[in-house]
N, C-alpha and C. Protein backbone atom coordinates (compact mmCIF):
# COMPACT_ATOMS: atom_id res chain seq x y z
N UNK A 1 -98.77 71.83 26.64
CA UNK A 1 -98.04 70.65 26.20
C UNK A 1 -97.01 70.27 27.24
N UNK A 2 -96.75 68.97 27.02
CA UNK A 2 -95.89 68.46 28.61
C UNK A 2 -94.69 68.64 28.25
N UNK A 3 -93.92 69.38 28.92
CA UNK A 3 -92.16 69.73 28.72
C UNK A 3 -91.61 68.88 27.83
N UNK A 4 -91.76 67.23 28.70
CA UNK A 4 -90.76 66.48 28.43
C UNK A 4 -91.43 65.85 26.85
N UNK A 5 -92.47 65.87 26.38
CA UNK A 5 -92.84 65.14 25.36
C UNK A 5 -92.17 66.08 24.29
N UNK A 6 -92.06 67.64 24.25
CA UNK A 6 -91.61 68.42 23.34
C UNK A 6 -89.85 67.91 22.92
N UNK A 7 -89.04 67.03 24.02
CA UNK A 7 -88.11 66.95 24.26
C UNK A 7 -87.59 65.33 23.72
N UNK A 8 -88.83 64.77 22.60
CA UNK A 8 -88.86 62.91 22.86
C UNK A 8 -88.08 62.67 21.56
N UNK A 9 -87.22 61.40 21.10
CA UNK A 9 -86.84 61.41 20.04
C UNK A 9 -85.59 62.13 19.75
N UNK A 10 -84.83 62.76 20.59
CA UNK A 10 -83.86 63.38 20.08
C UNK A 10 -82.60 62.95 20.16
N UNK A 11 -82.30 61.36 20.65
CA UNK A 11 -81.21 60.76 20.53
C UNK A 11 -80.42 60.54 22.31
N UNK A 12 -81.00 61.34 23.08
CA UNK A 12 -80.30 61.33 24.15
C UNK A 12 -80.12 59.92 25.05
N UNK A 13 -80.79 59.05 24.35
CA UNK A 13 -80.56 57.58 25.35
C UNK A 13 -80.12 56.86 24.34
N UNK A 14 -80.03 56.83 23.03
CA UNK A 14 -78.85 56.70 21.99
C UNK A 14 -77.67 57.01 22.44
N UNK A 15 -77.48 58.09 22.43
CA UNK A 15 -75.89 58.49 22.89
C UNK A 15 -75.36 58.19 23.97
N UNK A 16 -76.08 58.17 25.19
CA UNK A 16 -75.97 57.48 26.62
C UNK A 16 -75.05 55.98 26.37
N UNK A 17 -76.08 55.19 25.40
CA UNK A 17 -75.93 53.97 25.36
C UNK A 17 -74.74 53.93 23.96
N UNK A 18 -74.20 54.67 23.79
CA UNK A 18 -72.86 55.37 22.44
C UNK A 18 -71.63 55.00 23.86
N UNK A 19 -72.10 55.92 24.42
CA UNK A 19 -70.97 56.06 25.38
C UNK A 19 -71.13 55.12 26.61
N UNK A 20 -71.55 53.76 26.93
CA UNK A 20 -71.56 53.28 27.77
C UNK A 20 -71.07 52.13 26.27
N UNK A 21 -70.89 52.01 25.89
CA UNK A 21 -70.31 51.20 24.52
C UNK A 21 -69.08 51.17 24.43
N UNK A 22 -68.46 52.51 24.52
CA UNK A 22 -67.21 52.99 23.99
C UNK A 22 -66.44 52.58 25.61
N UNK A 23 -67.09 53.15 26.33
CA UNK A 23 -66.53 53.28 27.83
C UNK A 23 -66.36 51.38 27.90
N UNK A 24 -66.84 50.17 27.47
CA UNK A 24 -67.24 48.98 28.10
C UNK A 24 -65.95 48.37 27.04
N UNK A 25 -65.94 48.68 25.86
CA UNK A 25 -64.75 48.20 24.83
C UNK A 25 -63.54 48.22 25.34
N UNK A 26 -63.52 49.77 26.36
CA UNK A 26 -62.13 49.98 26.82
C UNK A 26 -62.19 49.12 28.50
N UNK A 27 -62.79 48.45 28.65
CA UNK A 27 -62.73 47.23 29.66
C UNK A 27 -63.78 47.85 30.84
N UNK A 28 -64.50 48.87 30.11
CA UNK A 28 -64.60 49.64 31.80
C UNK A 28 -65.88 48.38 32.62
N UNK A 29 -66.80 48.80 33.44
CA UNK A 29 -67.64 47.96 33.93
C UNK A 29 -68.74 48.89 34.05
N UNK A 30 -69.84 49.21 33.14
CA UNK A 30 -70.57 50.49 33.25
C UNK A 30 -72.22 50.49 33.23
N UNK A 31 -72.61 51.02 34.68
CA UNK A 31 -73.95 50.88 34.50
C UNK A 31 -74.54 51.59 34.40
N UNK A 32 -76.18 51.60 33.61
CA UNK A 32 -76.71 52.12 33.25
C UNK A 32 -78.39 52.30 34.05
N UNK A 33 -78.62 52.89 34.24
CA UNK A 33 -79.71 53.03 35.27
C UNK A 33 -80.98 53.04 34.32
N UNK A 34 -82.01 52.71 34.54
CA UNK A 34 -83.25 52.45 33.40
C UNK A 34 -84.48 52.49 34.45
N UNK A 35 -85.33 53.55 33.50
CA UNK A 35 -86.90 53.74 34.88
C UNK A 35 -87.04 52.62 35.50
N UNK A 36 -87.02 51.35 34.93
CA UNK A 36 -88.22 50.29 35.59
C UNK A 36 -87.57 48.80 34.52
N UNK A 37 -87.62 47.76 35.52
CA UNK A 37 -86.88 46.63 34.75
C UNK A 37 -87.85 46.36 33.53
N UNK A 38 -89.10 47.16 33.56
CA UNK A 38 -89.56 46.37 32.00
C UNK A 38 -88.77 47.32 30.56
N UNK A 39 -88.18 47.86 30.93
CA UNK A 39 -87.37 49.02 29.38
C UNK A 39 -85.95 47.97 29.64
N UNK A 40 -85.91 46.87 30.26
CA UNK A 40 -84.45 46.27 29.83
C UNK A 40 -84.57 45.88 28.45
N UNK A 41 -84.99 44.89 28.53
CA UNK A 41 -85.83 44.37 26.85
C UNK A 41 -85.46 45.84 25.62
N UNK A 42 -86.13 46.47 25.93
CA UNK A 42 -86.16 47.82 24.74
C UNK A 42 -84.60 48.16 25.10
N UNK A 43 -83.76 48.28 26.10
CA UNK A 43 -82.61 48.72 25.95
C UNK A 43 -81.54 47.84 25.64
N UNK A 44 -81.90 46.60 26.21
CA UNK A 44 -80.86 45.33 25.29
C UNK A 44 -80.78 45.43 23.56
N UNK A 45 -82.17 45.72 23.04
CA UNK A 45 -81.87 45.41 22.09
C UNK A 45 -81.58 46.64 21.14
N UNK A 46 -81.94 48.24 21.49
CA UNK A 46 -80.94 49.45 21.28
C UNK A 46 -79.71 48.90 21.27
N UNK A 47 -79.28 48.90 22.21
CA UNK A 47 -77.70 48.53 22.69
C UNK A 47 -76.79 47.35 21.56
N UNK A 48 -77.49 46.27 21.55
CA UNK A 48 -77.23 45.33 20.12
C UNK A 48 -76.87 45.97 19.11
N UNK A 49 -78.10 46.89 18.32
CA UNK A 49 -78.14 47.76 17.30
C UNK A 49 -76.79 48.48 16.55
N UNK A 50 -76.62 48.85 18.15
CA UNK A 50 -75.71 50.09 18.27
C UNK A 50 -74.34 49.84 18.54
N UNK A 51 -74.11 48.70 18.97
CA UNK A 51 -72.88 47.57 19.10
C UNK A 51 -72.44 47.03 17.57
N UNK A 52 -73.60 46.75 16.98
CA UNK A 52 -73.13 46.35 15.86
C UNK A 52 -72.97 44.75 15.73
N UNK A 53 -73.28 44.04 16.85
CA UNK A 53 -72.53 42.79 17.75
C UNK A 53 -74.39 42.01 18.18
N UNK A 54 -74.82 41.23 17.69
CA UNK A 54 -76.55 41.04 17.86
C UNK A 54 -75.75 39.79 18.89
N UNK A 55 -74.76 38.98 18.97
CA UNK A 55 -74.39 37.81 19.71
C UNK A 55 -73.41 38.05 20.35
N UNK A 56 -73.56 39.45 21.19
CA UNK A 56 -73.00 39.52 22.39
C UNK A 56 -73.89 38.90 23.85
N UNK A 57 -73.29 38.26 24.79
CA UNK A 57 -73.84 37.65 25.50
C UNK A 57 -74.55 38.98 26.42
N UNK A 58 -75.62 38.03 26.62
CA UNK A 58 -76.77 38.95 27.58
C UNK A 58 -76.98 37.94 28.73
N UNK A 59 -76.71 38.17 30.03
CA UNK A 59 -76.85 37.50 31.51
C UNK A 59 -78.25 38.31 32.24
N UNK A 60 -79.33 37.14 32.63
CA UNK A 60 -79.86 38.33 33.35
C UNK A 60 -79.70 38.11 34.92
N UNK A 61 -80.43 38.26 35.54
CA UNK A 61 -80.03 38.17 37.06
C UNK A 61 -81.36 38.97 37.80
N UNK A 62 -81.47 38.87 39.10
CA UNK A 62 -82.60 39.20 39.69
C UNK A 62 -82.99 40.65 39.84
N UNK A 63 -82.31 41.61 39.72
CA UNK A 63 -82.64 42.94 39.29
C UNK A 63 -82.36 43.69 38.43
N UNK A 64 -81.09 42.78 37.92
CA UNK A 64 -80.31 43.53 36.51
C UNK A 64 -80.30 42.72 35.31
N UNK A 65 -79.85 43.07 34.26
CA UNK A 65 -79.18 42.87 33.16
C UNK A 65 -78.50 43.23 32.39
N UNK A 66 -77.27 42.38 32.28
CA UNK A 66 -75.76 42.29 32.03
C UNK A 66 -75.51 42.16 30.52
N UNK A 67 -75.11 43.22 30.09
CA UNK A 67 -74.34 43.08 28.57
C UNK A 67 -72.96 42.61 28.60
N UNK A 68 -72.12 41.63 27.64
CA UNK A 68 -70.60 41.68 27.81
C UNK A 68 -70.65 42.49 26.24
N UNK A 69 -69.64 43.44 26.71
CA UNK A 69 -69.24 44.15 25.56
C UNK A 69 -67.77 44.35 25.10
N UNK A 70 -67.35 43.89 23.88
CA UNK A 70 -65.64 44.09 24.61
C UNK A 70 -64.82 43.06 25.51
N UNK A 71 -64.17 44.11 26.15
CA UNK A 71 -63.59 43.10 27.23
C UNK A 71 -64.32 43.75 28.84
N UNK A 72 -65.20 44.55 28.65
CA UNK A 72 -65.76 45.03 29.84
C UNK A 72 -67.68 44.48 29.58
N UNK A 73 -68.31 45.16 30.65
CA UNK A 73 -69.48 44.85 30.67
C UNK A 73 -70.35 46.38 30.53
N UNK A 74 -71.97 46.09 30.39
CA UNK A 74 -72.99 47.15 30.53
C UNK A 74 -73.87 46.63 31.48
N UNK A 75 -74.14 46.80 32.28
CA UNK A 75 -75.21 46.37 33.08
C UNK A 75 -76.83 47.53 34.20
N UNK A 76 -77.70 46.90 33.39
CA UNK A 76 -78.65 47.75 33.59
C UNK A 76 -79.59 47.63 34.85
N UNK A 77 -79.60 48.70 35.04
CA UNK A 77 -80.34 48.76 36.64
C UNK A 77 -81.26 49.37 37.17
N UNK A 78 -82.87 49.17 37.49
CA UNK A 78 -83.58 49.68 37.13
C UNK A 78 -83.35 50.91 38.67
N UNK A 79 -83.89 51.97 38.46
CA UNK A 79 -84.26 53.61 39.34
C UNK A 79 -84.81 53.19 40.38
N UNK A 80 -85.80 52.27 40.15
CA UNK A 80 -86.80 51.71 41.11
C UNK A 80 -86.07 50.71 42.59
N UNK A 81 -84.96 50.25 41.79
CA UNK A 81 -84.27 49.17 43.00
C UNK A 81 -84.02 49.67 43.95
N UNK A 82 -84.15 49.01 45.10
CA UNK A 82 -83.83 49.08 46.53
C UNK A 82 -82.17 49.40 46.68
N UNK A 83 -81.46 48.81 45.42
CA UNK A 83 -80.23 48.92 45.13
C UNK A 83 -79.67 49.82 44.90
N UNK A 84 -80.18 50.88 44.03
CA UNK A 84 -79.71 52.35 43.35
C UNK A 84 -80.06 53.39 44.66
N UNK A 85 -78.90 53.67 44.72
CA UNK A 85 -79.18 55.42 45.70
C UNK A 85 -78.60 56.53 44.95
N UNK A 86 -80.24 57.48 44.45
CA UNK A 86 -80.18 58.28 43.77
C UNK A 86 -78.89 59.65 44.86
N UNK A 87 -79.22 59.67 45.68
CA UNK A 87 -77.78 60.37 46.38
C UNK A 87 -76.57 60.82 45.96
N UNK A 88 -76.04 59.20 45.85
CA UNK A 88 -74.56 58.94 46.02
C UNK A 88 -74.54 58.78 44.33
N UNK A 89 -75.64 58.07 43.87
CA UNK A 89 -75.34 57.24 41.87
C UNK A 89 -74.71 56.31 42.31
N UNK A 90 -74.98 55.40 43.07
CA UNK A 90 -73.95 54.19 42.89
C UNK A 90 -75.55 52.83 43.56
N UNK A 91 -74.65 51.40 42.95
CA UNK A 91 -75.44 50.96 43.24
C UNK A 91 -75.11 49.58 43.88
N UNK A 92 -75.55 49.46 44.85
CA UNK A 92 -75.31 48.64 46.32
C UNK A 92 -74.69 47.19 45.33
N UNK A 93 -73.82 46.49 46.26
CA UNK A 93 -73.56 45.10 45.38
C UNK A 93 -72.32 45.14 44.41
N UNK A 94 -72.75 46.58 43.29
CA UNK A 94 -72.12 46.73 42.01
C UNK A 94 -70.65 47.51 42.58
N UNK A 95 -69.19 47.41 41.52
CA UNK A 95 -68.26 48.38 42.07
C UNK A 95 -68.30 49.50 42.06
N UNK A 96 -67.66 50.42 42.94
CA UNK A 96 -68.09 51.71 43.17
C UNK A 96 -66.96 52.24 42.12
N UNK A 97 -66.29 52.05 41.64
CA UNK A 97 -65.58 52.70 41.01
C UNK A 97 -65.78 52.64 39.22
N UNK A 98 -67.34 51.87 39.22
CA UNK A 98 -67.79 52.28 37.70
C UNK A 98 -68.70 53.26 37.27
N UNK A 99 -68.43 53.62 36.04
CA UNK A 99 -69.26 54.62 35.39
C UNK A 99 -70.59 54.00 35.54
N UNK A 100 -71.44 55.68 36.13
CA UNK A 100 -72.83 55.35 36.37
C UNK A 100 -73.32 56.18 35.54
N UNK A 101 -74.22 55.63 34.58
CA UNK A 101 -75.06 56.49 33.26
C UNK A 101 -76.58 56.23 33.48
N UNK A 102 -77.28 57.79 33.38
CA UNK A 102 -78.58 57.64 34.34
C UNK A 102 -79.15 57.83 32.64
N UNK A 103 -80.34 57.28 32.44
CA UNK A 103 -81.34 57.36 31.08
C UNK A 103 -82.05 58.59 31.23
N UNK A 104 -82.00 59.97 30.78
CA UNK A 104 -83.07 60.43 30.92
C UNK A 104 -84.72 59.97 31.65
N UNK A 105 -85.26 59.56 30.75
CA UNK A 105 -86.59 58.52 31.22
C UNK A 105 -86.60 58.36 32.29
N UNK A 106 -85.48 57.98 32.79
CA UNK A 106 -85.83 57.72 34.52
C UNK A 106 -85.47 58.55 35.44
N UNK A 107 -85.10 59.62 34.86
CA UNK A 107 -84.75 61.26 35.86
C UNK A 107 -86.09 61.72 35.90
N UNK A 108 -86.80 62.26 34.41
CA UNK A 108 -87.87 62.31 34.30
C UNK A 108 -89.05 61.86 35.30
N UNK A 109 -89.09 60.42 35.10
CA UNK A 109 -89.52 59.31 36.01
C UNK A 109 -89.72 59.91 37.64
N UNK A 110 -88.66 60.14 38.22
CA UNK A 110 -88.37 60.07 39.61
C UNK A 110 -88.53 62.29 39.91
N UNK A 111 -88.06 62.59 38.65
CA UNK A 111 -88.09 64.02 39.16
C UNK A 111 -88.96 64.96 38.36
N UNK A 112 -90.04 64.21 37.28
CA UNK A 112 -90.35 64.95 36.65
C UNK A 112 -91.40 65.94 36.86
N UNK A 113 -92.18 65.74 37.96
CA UNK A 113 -92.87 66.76 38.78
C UNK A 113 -92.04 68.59 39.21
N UNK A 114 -90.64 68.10 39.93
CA UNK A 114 -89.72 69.04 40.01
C UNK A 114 -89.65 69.68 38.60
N UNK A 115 -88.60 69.08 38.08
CA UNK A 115 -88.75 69.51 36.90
C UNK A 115 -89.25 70.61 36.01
N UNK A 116 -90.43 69.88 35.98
CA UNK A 116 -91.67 70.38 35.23
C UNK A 116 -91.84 72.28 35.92
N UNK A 117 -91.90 72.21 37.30
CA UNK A 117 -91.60 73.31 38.07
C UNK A 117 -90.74 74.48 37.85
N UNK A 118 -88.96 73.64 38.17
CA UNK A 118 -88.27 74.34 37.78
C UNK A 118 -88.04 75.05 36.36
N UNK A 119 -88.84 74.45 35.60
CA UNK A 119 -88.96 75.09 34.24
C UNK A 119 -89.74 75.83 34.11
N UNK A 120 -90.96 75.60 34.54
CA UNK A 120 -92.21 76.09 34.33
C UNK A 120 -92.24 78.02 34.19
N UNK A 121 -90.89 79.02 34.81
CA UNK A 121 -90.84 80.18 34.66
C UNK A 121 -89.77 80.39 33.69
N UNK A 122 -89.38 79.30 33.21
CA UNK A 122 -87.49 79.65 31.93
C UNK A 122 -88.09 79.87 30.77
């Protein structure tokens, strides 16, 4: 059975998106990294849910999409962009001095071969 499927459902990109909520109320500017721009859609509308707020404004833009939450923002960015350097966690354009929140899914995504490895004797 595949590691990560034993691991699906358990809230961890819920809570991600808990705390990129809480962090955006208090003005912060916080992005959220997502496998691939087609899970924006599925994470805009988590994020709504979970806001509590269905007519908070949503901006999109050519690689991202922008939640206003609060008096701060969420803005999602897919793993895949030319923009994101898995390195540093920061992402070209965006300020460097905001919270960067990576989705599971897209660690998975990019490292789940490793992964799968480094586990494979625990």
């Amino acid at each position: 059975m595949d590691v990560f499927l034993k691991s699906r459902q358990t809230g961890r990109t819920t809570r991600m998106l808990e705390e990129a909520i809480g962090l955006a109320k208090k003005g912060e500017s916080v992005i959220v990294i997502i496998p691939a721009e087609r899970h924006a859609d599925h994470m805009v509308q988590l994020l709504l849910t979970l806001a509590h707020s269905p007519g908070l404004l949503v901006e999109r833009a050519f690689n991202k999409c922008v939640v206003r939450v609060g008096s701060g923002r969420i803005t999602f960015v897919s793993a895949r962009s030319d923009n994101f350097l898995w390195e540093t966690r920061r992402v070209a354009g965006l300020p460097i001095d905001s919270p960067v929140l990576i989705d599971h899914s897209a660690i998975e995504d990019r490292y789940g071969k490793i992964l799968k490895e480094w586990l494979r004797w625990g």
